[in-house]
Protein backbone atom coordinates (compact mmCIF):
# COMPACT_ATOMS: atom_id res chain seq x y z
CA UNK A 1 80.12 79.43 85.47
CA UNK A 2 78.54 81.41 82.31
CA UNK A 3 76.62 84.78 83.35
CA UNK A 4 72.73 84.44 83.65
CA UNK A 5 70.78 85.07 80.22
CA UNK A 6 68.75 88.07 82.66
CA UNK A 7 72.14 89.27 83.33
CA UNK A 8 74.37 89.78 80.42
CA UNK A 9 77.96 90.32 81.03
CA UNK A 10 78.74 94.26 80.04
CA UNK A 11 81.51 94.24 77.34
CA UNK A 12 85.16 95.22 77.73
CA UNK A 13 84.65 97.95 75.87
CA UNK A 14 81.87 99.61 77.39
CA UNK A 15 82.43 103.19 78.76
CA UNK A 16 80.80 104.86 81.58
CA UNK A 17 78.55 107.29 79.28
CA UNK A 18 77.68 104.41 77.37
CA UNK A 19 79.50 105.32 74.13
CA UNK A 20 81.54 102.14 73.71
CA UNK A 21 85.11 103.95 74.24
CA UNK A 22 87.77 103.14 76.77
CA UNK A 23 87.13 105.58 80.20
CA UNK A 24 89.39 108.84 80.26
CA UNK A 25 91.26 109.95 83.53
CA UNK A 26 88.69 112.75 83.69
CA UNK A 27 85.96 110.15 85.09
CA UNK A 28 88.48 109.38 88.06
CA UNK A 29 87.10 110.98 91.16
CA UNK A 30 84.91 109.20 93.31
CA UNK A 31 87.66 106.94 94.63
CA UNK A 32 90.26 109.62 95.20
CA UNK A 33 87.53 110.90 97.72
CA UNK A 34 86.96 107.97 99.92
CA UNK A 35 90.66 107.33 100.00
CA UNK A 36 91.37 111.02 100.58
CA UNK A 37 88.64 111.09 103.20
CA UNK A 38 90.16 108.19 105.11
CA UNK A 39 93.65 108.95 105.00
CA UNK A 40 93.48 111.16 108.52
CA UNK A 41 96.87 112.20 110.68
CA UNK A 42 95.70 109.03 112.59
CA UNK A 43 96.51 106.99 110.05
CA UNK A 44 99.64 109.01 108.93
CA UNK A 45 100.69 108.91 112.63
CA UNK A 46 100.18 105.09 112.76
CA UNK A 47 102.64 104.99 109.72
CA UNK A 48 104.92 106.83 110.80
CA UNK A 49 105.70 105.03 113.90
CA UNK A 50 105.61 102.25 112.33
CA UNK A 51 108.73 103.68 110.39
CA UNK A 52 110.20 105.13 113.29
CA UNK A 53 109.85 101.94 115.26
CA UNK A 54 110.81 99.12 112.71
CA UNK A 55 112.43 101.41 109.64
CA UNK A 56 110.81 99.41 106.01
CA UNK A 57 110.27 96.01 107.95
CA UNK A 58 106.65 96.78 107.81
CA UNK A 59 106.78 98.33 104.21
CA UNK A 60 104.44 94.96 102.63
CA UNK A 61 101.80 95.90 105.94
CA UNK A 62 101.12 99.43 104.10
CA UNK A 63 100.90 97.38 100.39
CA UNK A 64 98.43 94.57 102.29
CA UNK A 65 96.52 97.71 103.50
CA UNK A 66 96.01 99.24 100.02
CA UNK A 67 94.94 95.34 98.48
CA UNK A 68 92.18 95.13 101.30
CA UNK A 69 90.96 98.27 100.83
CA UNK A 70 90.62 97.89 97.10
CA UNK A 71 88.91 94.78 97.67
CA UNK A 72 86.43 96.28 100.00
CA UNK A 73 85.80 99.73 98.42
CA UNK A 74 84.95 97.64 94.96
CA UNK A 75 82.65 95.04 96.98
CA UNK A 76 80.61 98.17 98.25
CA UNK A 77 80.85 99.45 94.81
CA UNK A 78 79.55 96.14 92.76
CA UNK A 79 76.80 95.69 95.06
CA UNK A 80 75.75 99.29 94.26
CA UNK A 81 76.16 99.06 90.61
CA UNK A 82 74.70 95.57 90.03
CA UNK A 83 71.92 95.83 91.99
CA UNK A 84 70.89 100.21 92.20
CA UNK A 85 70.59 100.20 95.43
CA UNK A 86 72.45 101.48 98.76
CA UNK A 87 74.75 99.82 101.08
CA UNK A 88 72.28 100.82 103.65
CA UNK A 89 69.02 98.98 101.55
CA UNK A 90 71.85 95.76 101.34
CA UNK A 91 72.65 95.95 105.04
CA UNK A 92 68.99 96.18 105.65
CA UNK A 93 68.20 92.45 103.87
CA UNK A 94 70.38 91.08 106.20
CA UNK A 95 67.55 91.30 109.32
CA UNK A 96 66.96 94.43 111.74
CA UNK A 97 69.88 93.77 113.91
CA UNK A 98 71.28 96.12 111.33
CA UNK A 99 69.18 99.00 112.63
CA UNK A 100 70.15 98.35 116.03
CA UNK A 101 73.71 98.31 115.32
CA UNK A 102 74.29 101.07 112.58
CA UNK A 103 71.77 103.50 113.99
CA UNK A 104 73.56 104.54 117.57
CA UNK A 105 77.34 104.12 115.70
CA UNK A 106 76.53 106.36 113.35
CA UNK A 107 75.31 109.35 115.95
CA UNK A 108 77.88 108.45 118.19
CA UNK A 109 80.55 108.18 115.96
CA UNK A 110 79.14 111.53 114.24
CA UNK A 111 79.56 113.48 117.59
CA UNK A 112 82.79 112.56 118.62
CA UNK A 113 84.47 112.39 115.39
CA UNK A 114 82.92 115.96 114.74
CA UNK A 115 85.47 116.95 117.65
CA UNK A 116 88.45 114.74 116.31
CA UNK A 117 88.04 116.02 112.95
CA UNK A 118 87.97 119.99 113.60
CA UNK A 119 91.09 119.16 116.63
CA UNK A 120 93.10 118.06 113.63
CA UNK A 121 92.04 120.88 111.50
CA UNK A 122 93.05 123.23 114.24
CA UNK A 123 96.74 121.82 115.29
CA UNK A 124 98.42 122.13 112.26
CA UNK A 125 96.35 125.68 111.45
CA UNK A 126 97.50 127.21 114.86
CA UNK A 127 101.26 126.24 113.70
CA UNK A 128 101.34 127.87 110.68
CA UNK A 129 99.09 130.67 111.87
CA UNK A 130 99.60 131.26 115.93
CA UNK A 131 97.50 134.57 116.42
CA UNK A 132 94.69 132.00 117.09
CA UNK A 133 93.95 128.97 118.78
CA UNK A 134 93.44 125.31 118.21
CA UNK A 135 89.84 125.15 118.69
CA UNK A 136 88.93 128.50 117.09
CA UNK A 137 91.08 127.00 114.07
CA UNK A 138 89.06 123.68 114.82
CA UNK A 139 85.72 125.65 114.72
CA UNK A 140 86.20 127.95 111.59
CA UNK A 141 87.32 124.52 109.63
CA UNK A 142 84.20 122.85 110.60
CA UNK A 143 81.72 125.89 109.52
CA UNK A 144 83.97 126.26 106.14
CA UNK A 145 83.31 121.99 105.60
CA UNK A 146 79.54 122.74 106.43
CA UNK A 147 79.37 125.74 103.91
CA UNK A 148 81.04 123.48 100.92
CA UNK A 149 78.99 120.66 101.64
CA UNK A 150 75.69 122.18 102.55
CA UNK A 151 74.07 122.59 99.49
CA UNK A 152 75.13 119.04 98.21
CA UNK A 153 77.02 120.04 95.28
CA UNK A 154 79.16 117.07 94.24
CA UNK A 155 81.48 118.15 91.37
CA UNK A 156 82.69 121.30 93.30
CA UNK A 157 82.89 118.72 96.41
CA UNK A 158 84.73 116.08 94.07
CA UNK A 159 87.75 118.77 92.60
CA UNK A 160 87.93 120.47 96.25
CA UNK A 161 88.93 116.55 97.81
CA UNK A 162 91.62 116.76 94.64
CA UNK A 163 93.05 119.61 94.98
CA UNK A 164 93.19 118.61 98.48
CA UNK A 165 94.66 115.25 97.62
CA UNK A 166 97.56 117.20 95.72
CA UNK A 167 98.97 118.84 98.39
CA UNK A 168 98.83 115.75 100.82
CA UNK A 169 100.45 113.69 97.63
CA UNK A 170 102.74 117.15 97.36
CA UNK A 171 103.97 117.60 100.74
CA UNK A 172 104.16 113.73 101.85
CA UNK A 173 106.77 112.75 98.48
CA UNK A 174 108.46 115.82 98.58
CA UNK A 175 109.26 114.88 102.42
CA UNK A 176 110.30 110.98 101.50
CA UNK A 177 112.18 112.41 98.77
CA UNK A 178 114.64 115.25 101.28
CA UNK A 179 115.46 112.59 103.26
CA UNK A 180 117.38 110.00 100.50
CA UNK A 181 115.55 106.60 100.59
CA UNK A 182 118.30 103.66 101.22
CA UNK A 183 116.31 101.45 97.99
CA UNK A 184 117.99 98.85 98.85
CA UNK A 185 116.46 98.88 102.89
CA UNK A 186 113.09 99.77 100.97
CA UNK A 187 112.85 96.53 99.01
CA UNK A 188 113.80 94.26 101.88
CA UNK A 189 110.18 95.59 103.63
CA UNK A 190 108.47 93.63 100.80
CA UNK A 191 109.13 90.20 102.35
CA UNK A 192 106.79 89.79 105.22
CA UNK A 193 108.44 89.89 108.52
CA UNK A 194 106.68 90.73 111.69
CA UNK A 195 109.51 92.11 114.29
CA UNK A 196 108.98 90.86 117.91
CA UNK A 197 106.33 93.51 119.58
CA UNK A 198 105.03 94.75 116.20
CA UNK A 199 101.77 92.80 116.04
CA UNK A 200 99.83 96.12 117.11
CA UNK A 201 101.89 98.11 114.64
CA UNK A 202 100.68 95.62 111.71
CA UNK A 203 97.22 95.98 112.49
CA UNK A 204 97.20 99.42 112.82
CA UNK A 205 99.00 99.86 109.57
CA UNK A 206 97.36 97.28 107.51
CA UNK A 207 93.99 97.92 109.09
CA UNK A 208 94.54 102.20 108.83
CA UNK A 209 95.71 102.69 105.00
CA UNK A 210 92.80 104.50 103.82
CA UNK A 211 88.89 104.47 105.87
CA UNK A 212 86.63 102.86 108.19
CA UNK A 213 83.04 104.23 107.43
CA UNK A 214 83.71 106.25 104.77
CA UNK A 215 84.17 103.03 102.39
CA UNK A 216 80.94 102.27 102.18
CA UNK A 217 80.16 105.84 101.38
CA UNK A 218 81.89 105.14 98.39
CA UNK A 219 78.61 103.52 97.01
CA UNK A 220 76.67 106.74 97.72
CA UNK A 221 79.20 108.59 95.52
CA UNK A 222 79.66 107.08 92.54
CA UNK A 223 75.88 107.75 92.23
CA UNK A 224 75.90 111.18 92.91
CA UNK A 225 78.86 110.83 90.10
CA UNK A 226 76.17 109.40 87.45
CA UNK A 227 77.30 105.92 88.10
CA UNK A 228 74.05 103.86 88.40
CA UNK A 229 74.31 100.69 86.69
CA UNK A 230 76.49 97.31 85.73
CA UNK A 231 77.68 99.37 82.18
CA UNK A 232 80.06 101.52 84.57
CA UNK A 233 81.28 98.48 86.52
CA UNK A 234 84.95 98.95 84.56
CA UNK A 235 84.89 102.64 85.34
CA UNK A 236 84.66 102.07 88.76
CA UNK A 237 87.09 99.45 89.27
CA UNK A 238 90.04 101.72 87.62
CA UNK A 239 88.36 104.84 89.50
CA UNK A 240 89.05 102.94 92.70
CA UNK A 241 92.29 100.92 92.33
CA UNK A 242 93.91 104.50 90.86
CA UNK A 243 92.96 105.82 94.20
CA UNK A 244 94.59 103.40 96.37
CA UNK A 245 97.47 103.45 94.02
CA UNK A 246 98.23 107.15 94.93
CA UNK A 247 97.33 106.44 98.58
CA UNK A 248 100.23 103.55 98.77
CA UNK A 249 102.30 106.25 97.18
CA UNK A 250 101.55 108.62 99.89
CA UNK A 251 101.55 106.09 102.65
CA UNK A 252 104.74 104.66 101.60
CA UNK A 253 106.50 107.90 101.76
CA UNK A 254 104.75 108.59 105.39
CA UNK A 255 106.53 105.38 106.39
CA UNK A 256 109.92 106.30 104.22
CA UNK A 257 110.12 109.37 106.38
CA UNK A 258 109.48 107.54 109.57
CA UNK A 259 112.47 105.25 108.42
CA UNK A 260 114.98 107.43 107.54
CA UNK A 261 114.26 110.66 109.48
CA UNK A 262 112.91 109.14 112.48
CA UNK A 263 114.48 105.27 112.61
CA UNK A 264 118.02 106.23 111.64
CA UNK A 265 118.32 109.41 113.98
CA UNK A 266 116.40 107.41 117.26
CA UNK A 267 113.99 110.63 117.34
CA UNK A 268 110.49 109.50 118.94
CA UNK A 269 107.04 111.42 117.65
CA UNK A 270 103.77 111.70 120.01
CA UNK A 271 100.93 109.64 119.22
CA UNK A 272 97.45 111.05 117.93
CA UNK A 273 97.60 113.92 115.72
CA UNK A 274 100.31 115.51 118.10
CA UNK A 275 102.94 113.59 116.03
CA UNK A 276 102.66 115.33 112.66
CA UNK A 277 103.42 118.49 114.83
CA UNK A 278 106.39 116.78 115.89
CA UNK A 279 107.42 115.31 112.50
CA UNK A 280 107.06 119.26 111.25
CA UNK A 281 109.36 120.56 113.31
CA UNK A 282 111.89 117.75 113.11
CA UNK A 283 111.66 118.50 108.87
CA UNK A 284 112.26 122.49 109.80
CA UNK A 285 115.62 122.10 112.26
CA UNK A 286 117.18 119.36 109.49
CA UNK A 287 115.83 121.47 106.40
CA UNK A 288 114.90 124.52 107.15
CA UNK A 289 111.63 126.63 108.15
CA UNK A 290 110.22 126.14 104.72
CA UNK A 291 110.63 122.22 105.02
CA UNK A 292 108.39 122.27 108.21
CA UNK A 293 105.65 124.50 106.63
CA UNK A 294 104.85 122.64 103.52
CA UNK A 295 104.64 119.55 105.30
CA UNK A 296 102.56 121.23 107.89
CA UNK A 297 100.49 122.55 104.64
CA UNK A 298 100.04 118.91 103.55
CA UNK A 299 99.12 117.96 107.12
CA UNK A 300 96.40 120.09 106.84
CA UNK A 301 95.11 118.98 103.95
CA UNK A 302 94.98 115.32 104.87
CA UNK A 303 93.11 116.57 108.20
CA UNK A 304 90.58 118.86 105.85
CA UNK A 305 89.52 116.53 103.49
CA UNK A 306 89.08 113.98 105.89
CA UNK A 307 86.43 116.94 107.21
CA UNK A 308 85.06 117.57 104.08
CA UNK A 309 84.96 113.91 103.26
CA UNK A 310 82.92 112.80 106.09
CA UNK A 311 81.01 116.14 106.11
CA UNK A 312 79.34 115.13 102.90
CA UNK A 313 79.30 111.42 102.40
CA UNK A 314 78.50 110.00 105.80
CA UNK A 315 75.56 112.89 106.39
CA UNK A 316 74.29 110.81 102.73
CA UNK A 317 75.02 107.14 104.67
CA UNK A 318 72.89 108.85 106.94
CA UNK A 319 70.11 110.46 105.55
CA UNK A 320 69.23 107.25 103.36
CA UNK A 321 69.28 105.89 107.01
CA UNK A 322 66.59 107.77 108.63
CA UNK A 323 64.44 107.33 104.70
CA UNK A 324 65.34 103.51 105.35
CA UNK A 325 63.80 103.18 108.59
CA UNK A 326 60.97 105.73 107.98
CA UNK A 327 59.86 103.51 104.94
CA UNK A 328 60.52 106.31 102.41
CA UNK A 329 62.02 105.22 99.09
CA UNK A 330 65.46 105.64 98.79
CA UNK A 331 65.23 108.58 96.03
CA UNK A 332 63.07 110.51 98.22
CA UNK A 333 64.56 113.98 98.19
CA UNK A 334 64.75 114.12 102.10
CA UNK A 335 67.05 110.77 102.00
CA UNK A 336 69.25 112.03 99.06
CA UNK A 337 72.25 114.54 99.42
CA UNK A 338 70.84 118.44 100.14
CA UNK A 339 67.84 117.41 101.28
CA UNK A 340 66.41 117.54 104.93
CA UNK A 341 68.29 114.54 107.11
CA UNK A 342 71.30 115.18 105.01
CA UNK A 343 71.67 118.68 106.42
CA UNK A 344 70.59 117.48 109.85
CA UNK A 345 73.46 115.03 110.03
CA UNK A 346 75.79 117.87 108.62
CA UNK A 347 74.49 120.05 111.88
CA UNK A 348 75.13 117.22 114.09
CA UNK A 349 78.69 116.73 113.13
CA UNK A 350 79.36 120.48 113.27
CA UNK A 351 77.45 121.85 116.45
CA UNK A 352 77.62 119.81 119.25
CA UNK A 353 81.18 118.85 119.10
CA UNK A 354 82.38 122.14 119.49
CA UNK A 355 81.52 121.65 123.04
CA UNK A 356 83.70 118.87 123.38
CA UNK A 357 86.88 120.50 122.17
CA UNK A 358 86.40 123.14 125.01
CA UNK A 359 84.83 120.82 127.69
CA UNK A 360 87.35 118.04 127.23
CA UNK A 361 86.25 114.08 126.33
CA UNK A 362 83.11 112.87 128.02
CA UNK A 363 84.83 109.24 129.20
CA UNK A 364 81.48 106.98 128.47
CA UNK A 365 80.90 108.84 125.00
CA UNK A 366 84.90 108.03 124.18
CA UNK A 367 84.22 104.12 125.61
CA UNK A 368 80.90 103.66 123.31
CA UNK A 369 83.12 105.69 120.36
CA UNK A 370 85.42 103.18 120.29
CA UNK A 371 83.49 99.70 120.74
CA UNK A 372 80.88 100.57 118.57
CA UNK A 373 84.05 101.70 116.05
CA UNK A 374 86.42 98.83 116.54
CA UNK A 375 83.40 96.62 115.28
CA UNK A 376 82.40 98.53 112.01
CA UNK A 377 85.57 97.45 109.97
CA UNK A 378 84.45 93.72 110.50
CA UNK A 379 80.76 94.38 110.03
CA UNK A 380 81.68 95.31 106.68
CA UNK A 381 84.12 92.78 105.79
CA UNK A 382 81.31 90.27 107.19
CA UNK A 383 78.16 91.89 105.55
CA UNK A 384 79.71 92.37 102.05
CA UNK A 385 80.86 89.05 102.17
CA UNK A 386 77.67 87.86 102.68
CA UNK A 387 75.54 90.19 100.74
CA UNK A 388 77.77 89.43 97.71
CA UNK A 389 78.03 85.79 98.03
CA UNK A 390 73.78 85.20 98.00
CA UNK A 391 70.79 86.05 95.36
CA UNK A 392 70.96 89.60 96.75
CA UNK A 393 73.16 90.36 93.56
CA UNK A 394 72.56 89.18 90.03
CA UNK A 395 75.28 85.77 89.50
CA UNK A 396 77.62 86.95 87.43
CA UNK A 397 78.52 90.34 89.85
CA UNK A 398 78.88 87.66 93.07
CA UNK A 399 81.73 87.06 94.44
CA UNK A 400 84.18 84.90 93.05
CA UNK A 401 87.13 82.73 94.43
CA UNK A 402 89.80 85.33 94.47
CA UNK A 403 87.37 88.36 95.94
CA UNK A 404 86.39 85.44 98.81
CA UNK A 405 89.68 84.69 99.66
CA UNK A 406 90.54 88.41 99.89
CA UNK A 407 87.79 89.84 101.44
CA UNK A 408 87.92 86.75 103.62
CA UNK A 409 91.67 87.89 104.55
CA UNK A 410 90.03 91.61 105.09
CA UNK A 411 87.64 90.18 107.58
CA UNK A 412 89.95 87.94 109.55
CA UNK A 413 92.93 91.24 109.94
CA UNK A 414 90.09 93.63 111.20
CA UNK A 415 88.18 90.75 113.57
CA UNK A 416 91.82 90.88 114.81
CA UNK A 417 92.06 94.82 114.73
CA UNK A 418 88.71 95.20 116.58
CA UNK A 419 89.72 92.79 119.85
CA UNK A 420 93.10 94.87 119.98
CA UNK A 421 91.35 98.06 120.06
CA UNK A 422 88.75 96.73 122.81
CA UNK A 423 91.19 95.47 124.85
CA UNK A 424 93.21 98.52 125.00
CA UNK A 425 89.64 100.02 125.87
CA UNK A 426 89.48 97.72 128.88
């Protein structure tokens, strides 16, 4: 169908600052943050024993994972683009129920994942530096992600989630690559197979390669990045599939090492962030010390700039929250990143949680954590595809065949994701 005459199609050539030239690497950024941000040792951990479980039979799950996330990370991203404004302002068109749902995940989730988030700070922190503890580790990362964050600086926020990004990308390869990849094994994990007893392990890995909330922060991002309009459209879309690119890379060689170190040898990790610990030490007695170290180094930084990540674009998601629902326009400088609820937000996910990592897991907060949770992966799937398939966006920036049929596919895995995770909560 031709584009709308009030719409005009941008031109190949257009350039995100408008000049007409092709974009240069230097405008990459936003979409190494959200997939930095949501690559956390949970995820890592669910790729790995995947690996260690099934060796590369799961290898296309990881490379289905990357695909859906591309397809949802540039959904949230159109819909900003085409239309200016927020995920938030689209979810909000959609009826109040919204509210209801988004406003108690979001302060739940914020508590408890304030805990999570400085725990796996703190783990691989005490290991490489004993003379103090996990939560004190825990602690001092969460007031370091608060300073960076707190006055809402975004290019020094930006190159801190890269350099970040390098050492994960660093430590992760360098790991696949000590332990000899059979190529031949590798390529045989690009036929889809699911092994009897792995249906978990597919949805965990599929479902886990790269964000839950923090996708749809991605919106909030590219306009603190000076990405505001349809003209940046191509921009974005190389911004964000460059991303995933480098996060298949690094989950593929999570699961490589899970294959050949763990697999081959029979060696079992812990779940939860515990496993990383294990997979360190298992790299120091077949390598050496220094082996265990650097990967403990890029275990770190996966865990930090998840911090840092969520520190600073979900306190956005939920300042334009509170401006939403308080009627205040959406460039109010109390709904905008540094101002008032922004901060608040950033207070909530530092503070209170401390308590938690020295009180243990309230069991009813955990229960409501993980409902309210398992359901936002398909609320997004859901919402986007509705939101992108209606007059809410100009035509020619709807959805077509292929982005239904994908984001469709998105949808139906975490539907299927969600009841997993809520019966295992039952």
């Amino acid at each position: 169908m031709p584009p709308s005459s009030a719409h005009p199609a941008p031109s190949d050539t257009s350039a995100a600052d408008g000049t007409g030239k092709a974009p240069g690497w230097k405008l990459i950024g936003p979409g190494l943050v959200v997939a930095a941000t949501g690559v956390g040792a949970a995820d890592l951990v669910a790729t790995l024993i995947a690996g260690q479980k099934y060796g590369y039979a799961l290898l296309w799950c990881v490379l289905l994972g990357c695909v859906m996330k591309i397809v949802l990370v540039e959904g949230a991203g159109r819909y900003s683009l085409a239309t200016g404004n927020t995920i938030y302002e689209g979810w909000s068109t959609l009826g109040r129920w919204t509210h209801w749902y988004f406003g108690p995940y979001i302060v739940i989730w914020g508590f408890v994942y304030g805990a999570a988030a400085m725990a796996g700070t703190g783990l691989p922190l005490h290991s490489l530096f004993p003379f103090l503890s996990v939560p004190t580790w825990g602690i001092l990362s969460g007031l370091i992600g608060l300073a960076l964050v707190w006055w809402g600086h975004y290019a020094l926020f930006e190159k801190i989630c890269a350099a970040l990004v390098g050492l994960m990308f660093i430590s992760m390869v360098g790991a696949a690559l000590l332990t000899l990849p059979n190529l031949p094994d590798l390529l045989t994990g690009l036929v889809p197979t699911v092994p009897p007893g792995s249906l978990v392990n597919v949805l965990s890995v599929a479902g886990g390669v790269g964000g839950t909330i923090t996708l749809a922060a991605y919106g909030y991002w590219i306009r603190e990045k000076g990405w505001d309009s349809p003209r940046h459209m191509r921009v974005m879309r190389l911004d964000n599939t460059v991303a995933y690119v480098v996060t298949g890379i690094f989950v593929v060689a999570t699961l490589i090492v899970g294959a050949e170190l763990l697999h081959s040898a029979k060696i079992a990790v812990s779940t939860g962030d515990k496993g990383l610990l294990d997979l360190g030490n298992v790299l120091a007695d077949r390598y050496g010390s220094w082996a265990g170290k650097v990967f403990l180094v890029g275990f770190w930084a996966a865990a930090m700039s998840s911090l840092v990540g969520v520190w600073n674009g979900v306190s956005m998601m939920f300042a334009d929250f509170v401006g939403h629902i308080r009627g205040k326009d959406k460039d109010d400088p109390d709904s905008r990143i540094g101002g008032k609820w922004y901060r608040v937000y950033i207070l909530w996910l530092t503070f209170p949680p401390m308590v938690m990592m020295f009180l243990g897991r309230p069991i009813y907060l955990i229960l409501a954590y993980g409902v309210l949770g398992a359901c936002f992966m398909p609320f997004l799937a859901v919402t986007l595809l509705w939101i992108l398939n209606t007059d809410r966006v100009p035509r020619q920036w709807r959805n077509r065949l292929g982005s239904n049929v994908l984001m469709g596919l998105c949808a139906l895995v975490f539907v299927a994701l969600a009841v997993t995770e809520l019966q295992k909560l039952v």
